[in-house]
PDB file of N, CA and C in Angstrom:
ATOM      1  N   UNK A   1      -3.625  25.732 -18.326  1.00  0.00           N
ATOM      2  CA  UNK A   1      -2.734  25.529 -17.222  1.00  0.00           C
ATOM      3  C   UNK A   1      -2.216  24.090 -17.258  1.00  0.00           C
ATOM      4  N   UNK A   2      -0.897  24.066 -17.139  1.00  0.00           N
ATOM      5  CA  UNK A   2       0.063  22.439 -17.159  1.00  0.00           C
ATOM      6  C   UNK A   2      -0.639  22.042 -15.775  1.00  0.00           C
ATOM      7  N   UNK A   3      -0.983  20.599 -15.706  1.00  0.00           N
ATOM      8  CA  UNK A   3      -1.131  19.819 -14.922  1.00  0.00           C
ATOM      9  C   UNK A   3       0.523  19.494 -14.107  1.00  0.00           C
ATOM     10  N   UNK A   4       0.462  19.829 -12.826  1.00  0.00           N
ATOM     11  CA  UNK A   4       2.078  19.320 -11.905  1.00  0.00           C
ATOM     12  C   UNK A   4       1.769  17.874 -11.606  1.00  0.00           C
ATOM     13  N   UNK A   5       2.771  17.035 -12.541  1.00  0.00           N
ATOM     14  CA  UNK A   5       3.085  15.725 -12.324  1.00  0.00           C
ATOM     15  C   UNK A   5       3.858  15.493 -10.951  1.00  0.00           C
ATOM     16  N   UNK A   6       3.667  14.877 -10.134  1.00  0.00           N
ATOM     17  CA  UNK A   6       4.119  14.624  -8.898  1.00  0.00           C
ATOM     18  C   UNK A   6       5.269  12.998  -8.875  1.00  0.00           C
ATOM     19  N   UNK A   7       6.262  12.792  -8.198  1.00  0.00           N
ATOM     20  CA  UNK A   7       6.884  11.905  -8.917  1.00  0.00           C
ATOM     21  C   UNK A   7       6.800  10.551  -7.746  1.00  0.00           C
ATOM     22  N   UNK A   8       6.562   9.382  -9.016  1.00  0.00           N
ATOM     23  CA  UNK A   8       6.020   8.262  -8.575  1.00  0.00           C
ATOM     24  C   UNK A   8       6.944   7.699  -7.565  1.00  0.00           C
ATOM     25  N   UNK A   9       6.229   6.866  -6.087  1.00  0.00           N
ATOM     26  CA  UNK A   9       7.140   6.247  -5.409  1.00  0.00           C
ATOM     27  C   UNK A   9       6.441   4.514  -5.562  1.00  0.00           C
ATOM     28  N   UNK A  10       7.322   3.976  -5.066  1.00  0.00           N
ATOM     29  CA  UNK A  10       7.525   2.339  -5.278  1.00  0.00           C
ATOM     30  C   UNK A  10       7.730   1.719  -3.222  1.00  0.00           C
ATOM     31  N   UNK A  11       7.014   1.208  -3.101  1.00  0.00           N
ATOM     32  CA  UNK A  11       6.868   1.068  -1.471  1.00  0.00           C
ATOM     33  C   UNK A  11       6.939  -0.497  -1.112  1.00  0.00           C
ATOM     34  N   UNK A  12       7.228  -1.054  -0.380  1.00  0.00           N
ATOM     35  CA  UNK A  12       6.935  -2.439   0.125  1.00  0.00           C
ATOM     36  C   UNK A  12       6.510  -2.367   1.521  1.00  0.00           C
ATOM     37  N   UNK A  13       5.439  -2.443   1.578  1.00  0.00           N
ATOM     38  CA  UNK A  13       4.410  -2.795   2.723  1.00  0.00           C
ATOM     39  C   UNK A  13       4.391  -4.275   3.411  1.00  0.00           C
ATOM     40  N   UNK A  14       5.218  -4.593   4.556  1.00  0.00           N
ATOM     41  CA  UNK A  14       4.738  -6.010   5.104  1.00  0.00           C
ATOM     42  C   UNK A  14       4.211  -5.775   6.704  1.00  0.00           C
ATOM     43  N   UNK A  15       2.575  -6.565   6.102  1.00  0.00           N
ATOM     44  CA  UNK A  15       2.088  -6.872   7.435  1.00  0.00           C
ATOM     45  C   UNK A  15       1.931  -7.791   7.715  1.00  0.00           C
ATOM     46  N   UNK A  16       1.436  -7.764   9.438  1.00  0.00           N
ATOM     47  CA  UNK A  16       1.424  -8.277  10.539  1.00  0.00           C
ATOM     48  C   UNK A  16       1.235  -9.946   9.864  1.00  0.00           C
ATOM     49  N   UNK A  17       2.029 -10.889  10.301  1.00  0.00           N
ATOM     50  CA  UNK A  17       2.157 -12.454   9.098  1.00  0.00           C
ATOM     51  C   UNK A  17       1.177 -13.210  10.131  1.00  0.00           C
ATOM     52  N   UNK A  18       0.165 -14.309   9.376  1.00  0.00           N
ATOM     53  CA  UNK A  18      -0.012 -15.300   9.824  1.00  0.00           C
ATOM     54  C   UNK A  18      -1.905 -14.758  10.415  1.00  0.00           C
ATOM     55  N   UNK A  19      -2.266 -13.670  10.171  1.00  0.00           N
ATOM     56  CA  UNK A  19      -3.769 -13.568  10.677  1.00  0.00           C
ATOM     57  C   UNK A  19      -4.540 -14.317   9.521  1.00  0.00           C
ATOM     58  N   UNK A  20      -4.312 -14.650   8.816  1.00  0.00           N
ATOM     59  CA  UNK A  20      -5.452 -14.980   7.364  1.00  0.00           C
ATOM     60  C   UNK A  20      -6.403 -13.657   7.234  1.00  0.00           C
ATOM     61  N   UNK A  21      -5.934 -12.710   7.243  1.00  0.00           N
ATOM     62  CA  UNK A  21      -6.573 -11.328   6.970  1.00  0.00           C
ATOM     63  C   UNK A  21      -6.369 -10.501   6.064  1.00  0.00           C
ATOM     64  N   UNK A  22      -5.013 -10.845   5.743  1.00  0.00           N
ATOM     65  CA  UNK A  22      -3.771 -10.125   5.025  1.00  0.00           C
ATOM     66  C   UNK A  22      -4.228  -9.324   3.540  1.00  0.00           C
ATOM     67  N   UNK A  23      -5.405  -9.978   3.330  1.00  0.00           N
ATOM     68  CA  UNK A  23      -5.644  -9.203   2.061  1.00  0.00           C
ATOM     69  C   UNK A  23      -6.836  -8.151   2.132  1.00  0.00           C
ATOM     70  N   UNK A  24      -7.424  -8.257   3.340  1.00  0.00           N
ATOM     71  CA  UNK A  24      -8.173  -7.322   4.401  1.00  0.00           C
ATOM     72  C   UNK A  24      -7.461  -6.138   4.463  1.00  0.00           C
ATOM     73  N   UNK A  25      -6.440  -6.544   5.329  1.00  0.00           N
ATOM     74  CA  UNK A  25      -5.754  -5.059   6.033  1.00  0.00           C
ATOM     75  C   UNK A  25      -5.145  -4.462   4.747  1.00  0.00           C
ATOM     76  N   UNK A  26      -4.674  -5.227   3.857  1.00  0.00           N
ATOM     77  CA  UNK A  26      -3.689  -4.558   2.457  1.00  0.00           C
ATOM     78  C   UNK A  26      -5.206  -3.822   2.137  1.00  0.00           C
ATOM     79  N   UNK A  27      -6.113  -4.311   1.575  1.00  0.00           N
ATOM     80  CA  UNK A  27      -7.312  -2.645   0.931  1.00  0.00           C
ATOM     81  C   UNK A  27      -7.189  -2.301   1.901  1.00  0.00           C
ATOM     82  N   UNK A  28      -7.062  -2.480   3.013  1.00  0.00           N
ATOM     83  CA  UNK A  28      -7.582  -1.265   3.954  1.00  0.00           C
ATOM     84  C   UNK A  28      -6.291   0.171   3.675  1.00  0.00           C
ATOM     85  N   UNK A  29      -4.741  -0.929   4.017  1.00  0.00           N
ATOM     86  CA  UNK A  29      -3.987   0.125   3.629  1.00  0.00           C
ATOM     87  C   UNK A  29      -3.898   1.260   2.583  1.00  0.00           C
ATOM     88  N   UNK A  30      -4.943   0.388   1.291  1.00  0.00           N
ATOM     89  CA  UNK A  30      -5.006   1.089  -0.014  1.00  0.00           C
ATOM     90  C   UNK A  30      -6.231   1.962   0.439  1.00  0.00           C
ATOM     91  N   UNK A  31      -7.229   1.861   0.669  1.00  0.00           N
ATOM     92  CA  UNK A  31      -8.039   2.532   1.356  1.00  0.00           C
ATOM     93  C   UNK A  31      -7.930   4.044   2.130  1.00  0.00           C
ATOM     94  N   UNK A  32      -6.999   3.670   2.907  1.00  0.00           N
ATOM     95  CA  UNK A  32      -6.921   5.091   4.095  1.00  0.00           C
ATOM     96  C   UNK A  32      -5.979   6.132   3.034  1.00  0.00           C
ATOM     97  N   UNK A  33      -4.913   5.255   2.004  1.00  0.00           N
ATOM     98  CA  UNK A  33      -4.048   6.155   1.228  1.00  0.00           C
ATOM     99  C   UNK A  33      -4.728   6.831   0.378  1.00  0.00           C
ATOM    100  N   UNK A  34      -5.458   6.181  -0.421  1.00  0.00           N
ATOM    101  CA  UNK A  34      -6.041   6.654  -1.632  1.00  0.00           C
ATOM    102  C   UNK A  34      -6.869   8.333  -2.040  1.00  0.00           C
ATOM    103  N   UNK A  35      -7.453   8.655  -0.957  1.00  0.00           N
ATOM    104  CA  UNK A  35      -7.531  10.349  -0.986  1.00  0.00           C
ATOM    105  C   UNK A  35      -6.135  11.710  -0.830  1.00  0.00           C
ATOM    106  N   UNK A  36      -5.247  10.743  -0.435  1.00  0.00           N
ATOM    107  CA  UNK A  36      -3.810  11.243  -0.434  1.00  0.00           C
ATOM    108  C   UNK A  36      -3.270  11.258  -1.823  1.00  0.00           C
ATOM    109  N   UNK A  37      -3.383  10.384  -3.240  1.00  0.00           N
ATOM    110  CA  UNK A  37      -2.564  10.025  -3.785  1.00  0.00           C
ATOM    111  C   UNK A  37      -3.059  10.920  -5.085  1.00  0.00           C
ATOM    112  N   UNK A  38      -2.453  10.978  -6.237  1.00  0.00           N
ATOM    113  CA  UNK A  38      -3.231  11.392  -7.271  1.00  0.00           C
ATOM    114  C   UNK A  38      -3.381  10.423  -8.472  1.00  0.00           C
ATOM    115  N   UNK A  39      -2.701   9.163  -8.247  1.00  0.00           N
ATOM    116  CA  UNK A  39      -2.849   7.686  -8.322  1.00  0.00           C
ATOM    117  C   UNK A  39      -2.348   6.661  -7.356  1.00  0.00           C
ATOM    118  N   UNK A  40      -2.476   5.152  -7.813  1.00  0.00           N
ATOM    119  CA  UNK A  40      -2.192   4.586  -6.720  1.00  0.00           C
ATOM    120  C   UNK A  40      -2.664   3.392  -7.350  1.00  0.00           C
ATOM    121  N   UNK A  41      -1.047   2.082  -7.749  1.00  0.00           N
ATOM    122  CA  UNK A  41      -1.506   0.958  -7.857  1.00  0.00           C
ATOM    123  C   UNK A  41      -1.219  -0.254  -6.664  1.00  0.00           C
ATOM    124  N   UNK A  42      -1.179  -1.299  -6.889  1.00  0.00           N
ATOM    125  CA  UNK A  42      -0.762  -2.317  -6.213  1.00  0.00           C
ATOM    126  C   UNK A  42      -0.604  -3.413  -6.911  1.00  0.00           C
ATOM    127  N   UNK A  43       0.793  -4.219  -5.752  1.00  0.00           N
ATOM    128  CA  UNK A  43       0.599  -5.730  -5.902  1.00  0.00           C
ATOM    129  C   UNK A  43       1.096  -6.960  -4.968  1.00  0.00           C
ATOM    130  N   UNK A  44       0.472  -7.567  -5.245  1.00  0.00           N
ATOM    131  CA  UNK A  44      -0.681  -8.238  -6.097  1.00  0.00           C
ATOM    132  C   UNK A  44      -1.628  -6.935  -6.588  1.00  0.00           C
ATOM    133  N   UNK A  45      -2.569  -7.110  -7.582  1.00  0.00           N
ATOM    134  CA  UNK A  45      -3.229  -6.319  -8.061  1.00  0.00           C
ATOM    135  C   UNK A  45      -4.809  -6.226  -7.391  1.00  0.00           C
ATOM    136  N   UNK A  46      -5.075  -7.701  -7.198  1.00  0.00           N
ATOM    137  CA  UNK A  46      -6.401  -8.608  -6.794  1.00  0.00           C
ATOM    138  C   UNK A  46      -6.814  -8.566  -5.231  1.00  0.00           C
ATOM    139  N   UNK A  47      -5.997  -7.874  -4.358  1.00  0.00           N
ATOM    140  CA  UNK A  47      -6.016  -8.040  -2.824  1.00  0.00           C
ATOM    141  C   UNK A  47      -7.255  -7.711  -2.096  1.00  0.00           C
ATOM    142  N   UNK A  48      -8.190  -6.880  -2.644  1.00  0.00           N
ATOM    143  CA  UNK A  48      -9.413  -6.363  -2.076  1.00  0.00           C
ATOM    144  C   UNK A  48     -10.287  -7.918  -2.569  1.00  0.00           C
ATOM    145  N   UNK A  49     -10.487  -8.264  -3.648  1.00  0.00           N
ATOM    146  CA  UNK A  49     -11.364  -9.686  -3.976  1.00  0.00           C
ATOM    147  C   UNK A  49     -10.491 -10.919  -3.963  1.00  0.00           C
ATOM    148  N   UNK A  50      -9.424 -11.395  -4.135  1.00  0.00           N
ATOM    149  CA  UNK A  50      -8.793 -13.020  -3.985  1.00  0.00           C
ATOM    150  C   UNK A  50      -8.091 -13.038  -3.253  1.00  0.00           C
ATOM    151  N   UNK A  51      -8.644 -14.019  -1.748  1.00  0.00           N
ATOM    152  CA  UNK A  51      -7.446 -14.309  -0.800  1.00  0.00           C
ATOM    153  C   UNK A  51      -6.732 -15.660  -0.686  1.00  0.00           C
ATOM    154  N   UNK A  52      -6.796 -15.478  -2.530  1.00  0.00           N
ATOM    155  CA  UNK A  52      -5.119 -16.498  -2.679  1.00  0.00           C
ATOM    156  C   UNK A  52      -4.187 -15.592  -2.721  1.00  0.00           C
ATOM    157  N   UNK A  53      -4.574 -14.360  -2.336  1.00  0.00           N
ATOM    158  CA  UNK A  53      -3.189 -12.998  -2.540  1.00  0.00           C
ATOM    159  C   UNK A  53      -2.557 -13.232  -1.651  1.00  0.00           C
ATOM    160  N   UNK A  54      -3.474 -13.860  -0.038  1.00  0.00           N
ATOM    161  CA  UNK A  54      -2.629 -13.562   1.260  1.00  0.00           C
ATOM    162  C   UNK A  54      -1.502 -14.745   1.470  1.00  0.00           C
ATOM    163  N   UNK A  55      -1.114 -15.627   0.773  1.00  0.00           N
ATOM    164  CA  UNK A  55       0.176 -16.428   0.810  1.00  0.00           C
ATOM    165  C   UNK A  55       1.062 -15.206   0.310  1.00  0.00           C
ATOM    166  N   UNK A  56       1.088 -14.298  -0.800  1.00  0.00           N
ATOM    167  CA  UNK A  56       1.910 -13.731  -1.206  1.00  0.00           C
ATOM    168  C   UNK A  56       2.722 -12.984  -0.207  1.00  0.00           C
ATOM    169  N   UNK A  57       1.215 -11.795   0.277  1.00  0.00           N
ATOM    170  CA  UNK A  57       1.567 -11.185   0.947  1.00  0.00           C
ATOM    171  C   UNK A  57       2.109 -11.336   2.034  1.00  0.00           C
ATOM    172  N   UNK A  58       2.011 -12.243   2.406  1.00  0.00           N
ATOM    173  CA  UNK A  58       2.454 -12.638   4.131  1.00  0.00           C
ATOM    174  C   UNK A  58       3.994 -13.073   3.371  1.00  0.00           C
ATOM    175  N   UNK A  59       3.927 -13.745   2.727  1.00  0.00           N
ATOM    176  CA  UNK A  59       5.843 -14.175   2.509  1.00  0.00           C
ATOM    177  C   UNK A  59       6.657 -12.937   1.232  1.00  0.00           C
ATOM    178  N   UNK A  60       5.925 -11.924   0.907  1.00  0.00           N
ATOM    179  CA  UNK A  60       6.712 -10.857  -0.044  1.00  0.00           C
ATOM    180  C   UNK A  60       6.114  -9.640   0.583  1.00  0.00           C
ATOM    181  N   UNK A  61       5.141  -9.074   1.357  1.00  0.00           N
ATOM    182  CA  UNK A  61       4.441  -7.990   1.244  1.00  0.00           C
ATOM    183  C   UNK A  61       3.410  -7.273   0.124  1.00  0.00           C
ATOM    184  N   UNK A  62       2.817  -6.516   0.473  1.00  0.00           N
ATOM    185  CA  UNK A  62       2.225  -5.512  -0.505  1.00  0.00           C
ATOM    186  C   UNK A  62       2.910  -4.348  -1.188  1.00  0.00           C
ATOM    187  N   UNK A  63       3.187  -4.563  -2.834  1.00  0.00           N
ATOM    188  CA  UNK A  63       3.581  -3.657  -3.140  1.00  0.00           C
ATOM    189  C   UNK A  63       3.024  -2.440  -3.788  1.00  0.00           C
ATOM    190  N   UNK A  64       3.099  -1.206  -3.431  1.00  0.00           N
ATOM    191  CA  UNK A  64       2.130   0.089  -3.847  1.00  0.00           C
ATOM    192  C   UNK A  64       3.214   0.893  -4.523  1.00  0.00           C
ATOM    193  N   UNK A  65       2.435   1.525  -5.473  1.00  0.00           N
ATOM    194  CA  UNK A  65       2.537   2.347  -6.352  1.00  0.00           C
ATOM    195  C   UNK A  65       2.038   3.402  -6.652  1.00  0.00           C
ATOM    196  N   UNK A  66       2.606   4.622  -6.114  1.00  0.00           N
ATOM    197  CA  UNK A  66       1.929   5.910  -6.360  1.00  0.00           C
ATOM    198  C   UNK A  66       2.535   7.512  -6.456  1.00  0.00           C
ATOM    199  N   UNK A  67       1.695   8.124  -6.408  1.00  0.00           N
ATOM    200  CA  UNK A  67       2.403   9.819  -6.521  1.00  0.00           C
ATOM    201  C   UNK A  67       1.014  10.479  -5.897  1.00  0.00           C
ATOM    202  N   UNK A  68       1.946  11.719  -5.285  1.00  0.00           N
ATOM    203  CA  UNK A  68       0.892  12.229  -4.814  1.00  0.00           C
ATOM    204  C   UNK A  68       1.441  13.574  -4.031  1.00  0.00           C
ATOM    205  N   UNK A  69       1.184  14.794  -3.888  1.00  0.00           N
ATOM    206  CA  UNK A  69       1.566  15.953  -4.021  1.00  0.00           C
ATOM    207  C   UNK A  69       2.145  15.964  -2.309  1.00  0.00           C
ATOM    208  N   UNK A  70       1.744  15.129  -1.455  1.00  0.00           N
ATOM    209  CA  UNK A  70       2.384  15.001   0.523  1.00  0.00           C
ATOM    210  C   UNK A  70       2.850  13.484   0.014  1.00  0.00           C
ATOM    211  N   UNK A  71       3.628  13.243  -0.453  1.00  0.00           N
ATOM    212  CA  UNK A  71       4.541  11.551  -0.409  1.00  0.00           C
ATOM    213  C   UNK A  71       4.742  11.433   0.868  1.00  0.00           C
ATOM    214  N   UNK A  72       5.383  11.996   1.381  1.00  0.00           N
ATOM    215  CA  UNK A  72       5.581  11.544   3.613  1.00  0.00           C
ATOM    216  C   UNK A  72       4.233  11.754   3.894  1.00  0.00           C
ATOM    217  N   UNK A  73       3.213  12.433   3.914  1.00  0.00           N
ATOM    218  CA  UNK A  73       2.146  12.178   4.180  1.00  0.00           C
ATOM    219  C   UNK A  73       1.349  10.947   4.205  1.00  0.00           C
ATOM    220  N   UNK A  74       1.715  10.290   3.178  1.00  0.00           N
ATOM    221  CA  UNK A  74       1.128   8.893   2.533  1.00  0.00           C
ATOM    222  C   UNK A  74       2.187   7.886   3.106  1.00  0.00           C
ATOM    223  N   UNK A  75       3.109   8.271   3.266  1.00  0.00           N
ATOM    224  CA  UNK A  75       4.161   7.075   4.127  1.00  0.00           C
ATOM    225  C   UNK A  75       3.806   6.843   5.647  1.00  0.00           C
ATOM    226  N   UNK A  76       3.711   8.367   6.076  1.00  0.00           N
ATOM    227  CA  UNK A  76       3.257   8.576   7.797  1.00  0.00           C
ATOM    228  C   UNK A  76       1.774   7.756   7.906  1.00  0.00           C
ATOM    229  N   UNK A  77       1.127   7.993   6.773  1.00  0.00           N
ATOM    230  CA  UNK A  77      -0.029   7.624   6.587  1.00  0.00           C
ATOM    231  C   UNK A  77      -0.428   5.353   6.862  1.00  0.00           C
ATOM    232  N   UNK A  78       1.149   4.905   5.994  1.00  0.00           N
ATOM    233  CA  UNK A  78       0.536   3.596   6.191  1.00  0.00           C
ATOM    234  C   UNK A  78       1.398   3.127   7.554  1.00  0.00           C
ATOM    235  N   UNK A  79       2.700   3.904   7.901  1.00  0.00           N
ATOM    236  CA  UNK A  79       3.237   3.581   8.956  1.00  0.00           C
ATOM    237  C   UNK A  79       2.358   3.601  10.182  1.00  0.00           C
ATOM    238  N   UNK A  80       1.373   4.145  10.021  1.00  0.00           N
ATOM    239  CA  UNK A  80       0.501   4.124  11.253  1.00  0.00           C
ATOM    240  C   UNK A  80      -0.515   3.457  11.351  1.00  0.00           C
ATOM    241  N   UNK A  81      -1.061   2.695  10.238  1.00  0.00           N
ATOM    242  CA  UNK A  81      -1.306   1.334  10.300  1.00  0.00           C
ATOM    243  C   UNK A  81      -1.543   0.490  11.265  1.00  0.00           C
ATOM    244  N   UNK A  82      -2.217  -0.024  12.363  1.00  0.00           N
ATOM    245  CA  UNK A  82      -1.910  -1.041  13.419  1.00  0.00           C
ATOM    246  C   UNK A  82      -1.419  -2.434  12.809  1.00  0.00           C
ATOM    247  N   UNK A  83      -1.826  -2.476  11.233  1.00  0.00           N
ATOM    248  CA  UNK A  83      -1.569  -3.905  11.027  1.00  0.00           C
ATOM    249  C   UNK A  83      -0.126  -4.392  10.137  1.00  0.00           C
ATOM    250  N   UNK A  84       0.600  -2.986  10.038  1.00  0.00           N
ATOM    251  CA  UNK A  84       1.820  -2.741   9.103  1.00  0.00           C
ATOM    252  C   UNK A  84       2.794  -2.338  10.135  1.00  0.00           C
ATOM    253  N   UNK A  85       3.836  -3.693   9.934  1.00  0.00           N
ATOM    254  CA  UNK A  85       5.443  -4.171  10.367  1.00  0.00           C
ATOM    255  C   UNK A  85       5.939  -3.071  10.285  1.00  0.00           C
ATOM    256  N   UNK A  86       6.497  -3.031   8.614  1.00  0.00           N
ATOM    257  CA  UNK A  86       7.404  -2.022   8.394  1.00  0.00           C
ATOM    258  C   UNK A  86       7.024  -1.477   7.014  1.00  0.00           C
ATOM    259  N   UNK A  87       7.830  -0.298   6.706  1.00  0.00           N
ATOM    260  CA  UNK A  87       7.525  -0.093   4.813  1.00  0.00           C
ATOM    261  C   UNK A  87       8.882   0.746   4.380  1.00  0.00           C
ATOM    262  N   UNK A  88       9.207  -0.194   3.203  1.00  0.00           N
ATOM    263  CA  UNK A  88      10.112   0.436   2.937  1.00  0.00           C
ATOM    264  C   UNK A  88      10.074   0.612   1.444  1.00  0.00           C
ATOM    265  N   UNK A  89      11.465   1.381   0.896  1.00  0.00           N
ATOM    266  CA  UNK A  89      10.872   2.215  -0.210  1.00  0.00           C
ATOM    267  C   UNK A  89      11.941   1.318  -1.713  1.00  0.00           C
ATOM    268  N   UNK A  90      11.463   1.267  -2.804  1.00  0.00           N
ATOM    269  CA  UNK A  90      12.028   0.798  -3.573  1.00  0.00           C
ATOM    270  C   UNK A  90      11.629  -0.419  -4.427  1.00  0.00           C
TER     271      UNK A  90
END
């Protein structure tokens, strides 16, 4: 049986600026997604262990990378976030 490739989306995640947390809430975001996805990268790459990530993130966002068979599922999923602004796609 063919494995169904699901087709990859490209996201920009920016949260809430200025807590010094920022690389906290980003795993977390990767976190709550990740049973949704059937992969799933990020960047910065390092956000769960180095919070020299959170200058990035606070002035570019978190960018994710993934596929996964409910894509709005996984969008509804970080939009609801308490600690995520906005997300947009591309």
């Amino acid at each position: 049986m063919k494995a169904v490739r699901h087709e990859e989306l490209t996201v920009r995640v920016v949260l809430k600026p200025n807590c010094g947390l920022e690389n906290t809430r980003a795993s977390l975001v990767m976190r709550r997604i990740a049973p949704l996805c059937d992969n799933l990268s990020c960047h910065p790459h390092s956000v769960k262990s180095d919070r020299s990530t959170i200058a990035f993130l606070r002035d570019h966002g978190l960018y994710l990378r993934f596929s996964s068979p409910t894509p709005e599922q996984v969008l509804l999923t970080i939009k609801s976030e308490a600690s995520v602004v906005c997300v947009t796609r591309g």
